[in-house]
Structure formats: structure tokens, C-alpha cells
C-alpha atoms as a PDB file:
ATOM      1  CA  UNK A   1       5.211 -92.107 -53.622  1.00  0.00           C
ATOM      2  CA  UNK A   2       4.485 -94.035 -50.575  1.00  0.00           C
ATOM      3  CA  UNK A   3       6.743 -96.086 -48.501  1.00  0.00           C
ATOM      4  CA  UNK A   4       5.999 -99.792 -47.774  1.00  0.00           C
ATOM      5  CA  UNK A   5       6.863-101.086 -44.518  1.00  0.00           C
ATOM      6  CA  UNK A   6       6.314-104.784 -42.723  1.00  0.00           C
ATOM      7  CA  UNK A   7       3.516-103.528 -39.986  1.00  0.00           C
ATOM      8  CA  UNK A   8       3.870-104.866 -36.685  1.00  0.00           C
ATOM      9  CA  UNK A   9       0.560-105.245 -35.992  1.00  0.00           C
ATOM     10  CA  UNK A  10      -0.977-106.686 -39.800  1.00  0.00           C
ATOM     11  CA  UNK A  11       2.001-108.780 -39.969  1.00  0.00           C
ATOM     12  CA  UNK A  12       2.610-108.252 -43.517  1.00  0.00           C
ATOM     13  CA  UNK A  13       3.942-105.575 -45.706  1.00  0.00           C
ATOM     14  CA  UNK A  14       1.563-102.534 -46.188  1.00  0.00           C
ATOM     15  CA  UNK A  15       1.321 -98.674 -46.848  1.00  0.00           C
ATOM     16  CA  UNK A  16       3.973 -97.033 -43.927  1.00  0.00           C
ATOM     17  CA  UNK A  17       2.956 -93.560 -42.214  1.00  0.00           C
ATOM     18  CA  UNK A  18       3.995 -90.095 -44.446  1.00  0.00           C
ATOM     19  CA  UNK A  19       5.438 -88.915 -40.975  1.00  0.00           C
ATOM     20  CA  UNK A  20       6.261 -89.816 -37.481  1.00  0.00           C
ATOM     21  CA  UNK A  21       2.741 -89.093 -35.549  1.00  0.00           C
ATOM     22  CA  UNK A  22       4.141 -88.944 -32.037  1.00  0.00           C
ATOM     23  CA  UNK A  23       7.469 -87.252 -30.860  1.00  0.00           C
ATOM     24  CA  UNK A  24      10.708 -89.248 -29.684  1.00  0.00           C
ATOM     25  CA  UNK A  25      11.995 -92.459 -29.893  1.00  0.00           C
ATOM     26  CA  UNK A  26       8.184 -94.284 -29.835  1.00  0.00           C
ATOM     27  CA  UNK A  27       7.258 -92.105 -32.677  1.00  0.00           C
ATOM     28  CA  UNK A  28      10.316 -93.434 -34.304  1.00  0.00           C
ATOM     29  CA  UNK A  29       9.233 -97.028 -33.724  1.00  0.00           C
ATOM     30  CA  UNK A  30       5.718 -95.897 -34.945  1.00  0.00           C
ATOM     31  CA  UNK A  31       7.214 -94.499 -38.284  1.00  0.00           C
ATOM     32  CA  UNK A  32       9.361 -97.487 -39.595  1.00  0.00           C
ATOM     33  CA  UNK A  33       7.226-100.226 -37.945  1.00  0.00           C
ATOM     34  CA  UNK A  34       3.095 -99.403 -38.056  1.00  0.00           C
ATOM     35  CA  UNK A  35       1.034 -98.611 -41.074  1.00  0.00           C
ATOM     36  CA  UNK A  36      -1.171 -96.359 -41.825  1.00  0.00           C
ATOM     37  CA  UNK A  37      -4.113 -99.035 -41.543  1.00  0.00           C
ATOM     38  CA  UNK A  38      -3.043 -99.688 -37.779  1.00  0.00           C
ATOM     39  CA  UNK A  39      -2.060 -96.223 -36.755  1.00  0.00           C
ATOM     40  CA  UNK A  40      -6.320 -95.732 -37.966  1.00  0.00           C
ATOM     41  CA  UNK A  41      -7.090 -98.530 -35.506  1.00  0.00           C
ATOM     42  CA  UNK A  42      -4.636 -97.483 -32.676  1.00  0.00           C
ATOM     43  CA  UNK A  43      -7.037 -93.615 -33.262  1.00  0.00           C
ATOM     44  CA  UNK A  44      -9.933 -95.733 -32.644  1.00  0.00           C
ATOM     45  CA  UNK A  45      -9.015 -97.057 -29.384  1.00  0.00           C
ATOM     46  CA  UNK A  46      -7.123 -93.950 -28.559  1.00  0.00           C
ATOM     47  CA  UNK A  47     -10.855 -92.064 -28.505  1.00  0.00           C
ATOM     48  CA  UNK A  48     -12.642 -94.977 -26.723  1.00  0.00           C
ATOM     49  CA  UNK A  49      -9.916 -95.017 -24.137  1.00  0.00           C
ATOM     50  CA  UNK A  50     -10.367 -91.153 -23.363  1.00  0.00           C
ATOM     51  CA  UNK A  51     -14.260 -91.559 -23.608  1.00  0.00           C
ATOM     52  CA  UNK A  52     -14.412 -94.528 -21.162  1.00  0.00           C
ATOM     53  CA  UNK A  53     -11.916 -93.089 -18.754  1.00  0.00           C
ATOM     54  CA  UNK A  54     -13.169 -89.461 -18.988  1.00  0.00           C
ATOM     55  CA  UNK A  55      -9.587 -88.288 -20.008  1.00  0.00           C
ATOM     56  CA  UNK A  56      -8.301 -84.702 -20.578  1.00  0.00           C
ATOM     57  CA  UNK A  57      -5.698 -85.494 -23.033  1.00  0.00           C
ATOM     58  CA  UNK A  58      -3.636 -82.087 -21.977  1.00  0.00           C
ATOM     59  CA  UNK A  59      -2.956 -83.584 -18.593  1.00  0.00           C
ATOM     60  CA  UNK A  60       0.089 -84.870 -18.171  1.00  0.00           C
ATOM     61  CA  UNK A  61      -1.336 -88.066 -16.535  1.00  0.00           C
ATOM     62  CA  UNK A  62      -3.636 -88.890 -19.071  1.00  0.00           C
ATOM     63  CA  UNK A  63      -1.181 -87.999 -21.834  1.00  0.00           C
ATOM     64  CA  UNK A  64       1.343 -90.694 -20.024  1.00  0.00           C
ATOM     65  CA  UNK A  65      -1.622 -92.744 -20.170  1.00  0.00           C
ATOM     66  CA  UNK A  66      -2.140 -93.077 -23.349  1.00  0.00           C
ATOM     67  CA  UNK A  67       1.620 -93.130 -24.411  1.00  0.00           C
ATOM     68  CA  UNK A  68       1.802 -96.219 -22.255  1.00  0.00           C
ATOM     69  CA  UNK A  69      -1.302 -97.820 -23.674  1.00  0.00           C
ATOM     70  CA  UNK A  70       0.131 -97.058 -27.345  1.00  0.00           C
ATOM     71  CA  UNK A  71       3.287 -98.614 -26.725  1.00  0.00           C
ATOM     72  CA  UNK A  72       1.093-101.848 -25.481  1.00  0.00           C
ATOM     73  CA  UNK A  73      -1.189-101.493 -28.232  1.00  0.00           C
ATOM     74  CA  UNK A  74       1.784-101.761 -31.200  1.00  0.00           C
ATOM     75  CA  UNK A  75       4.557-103.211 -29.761  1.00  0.00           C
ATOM     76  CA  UNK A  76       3.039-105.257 -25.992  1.00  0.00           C
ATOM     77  CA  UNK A  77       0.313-107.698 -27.312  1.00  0.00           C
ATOM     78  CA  UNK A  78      -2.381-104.991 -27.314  1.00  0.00           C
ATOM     79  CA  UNK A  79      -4.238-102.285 -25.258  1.00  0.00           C
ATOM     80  CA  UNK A  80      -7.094-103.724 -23.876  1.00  0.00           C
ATOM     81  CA  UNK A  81     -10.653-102.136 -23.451  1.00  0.00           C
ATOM     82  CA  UNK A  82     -12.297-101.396 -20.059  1.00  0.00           C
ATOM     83  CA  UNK A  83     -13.984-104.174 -18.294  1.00  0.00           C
ATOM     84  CA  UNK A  84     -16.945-102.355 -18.175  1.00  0.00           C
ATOM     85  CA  UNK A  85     -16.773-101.011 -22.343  1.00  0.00           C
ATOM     86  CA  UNK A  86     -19.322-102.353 -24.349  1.00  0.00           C
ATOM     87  CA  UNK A  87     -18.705-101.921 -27.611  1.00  0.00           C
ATOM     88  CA  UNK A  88     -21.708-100.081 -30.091  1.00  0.00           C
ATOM     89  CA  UNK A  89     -24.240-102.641 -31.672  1.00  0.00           C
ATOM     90  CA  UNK A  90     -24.922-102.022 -35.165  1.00  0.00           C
END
């Protein structure tokens, strides 16, 4: 059975995460307030971040990196792209 939660980012109720996807307090905040729609998107912009800055995600600067540009993403307004990002044409 899946748990319904009020996602921060749709800004309606929707299908909630089976587990928290990122240790600590943040993954906490992930858990009870992002669904499993937005976690998807927050994936997508995790890879174009580490393709467009050429990050190792093992390193412990990049992995800060990213945590910070999570928290933005969910709970900040939004992560933005790089200026210089174009995004694929279909």
C-alpha cells in the first residue's frame, strides 16, 4: 500500500517515497514531504548537474554539491541549470 503525502514541489497530494533516499535529517524532509514524481525530476537534474559540471559524485565536494543543490531544488525555489546548459532538442 502506498503512502500519500502533500509534495512540496507538485503542490498537491500524490504518491510519497517507499523510503528515505538520502541519509539524515534532509532525507527525512525528502521522505514525508517529496513524491515519488519529484524525487524522478530532482534524478534528472541531479545527472545534468554532474554532466555539466564534470562531477565525481564520490568526492566529498561534489557530493556537498549536490546535497546543497537538492535542498534548493525541494525546499529553496529550485536548482537552477548552468548558464551555459542547453537543454536536448527533440
Amino acid at each position: 500500500m502506498s503512502r500519500t503525502i502533500k509534495c512540496v514541489m507538485l503542490g498537491e497530494e500524490a504518491e510519497g517515497l517507499d523510503y528515505a533516499p538520502y541519509p539524515g535529517e534532509l532525507g527525512q524532509r525528502i521522505y514525508d514531504n517529496v513524491s515519488k514524481e519529484a524525487w524522478q525530476r530532482w534524478l534528472a537534474h541531479q545527472t545534468m548537474l554532474i554532466n555539466e559540471y564534470r562531477l565525481t559524485p564520490i568526492e566529498p565536494d561534489a557530493r556537498k554539491f549536490l546535497e546543497t543543490e537538492m535542498e534548493k531544488f525541494f525546499f529553496e525555489g529550485g536548482s537552477a541549470a548552468p548558464k551555459e546548459f542547453v537543454p536536448p532538442s527533440d
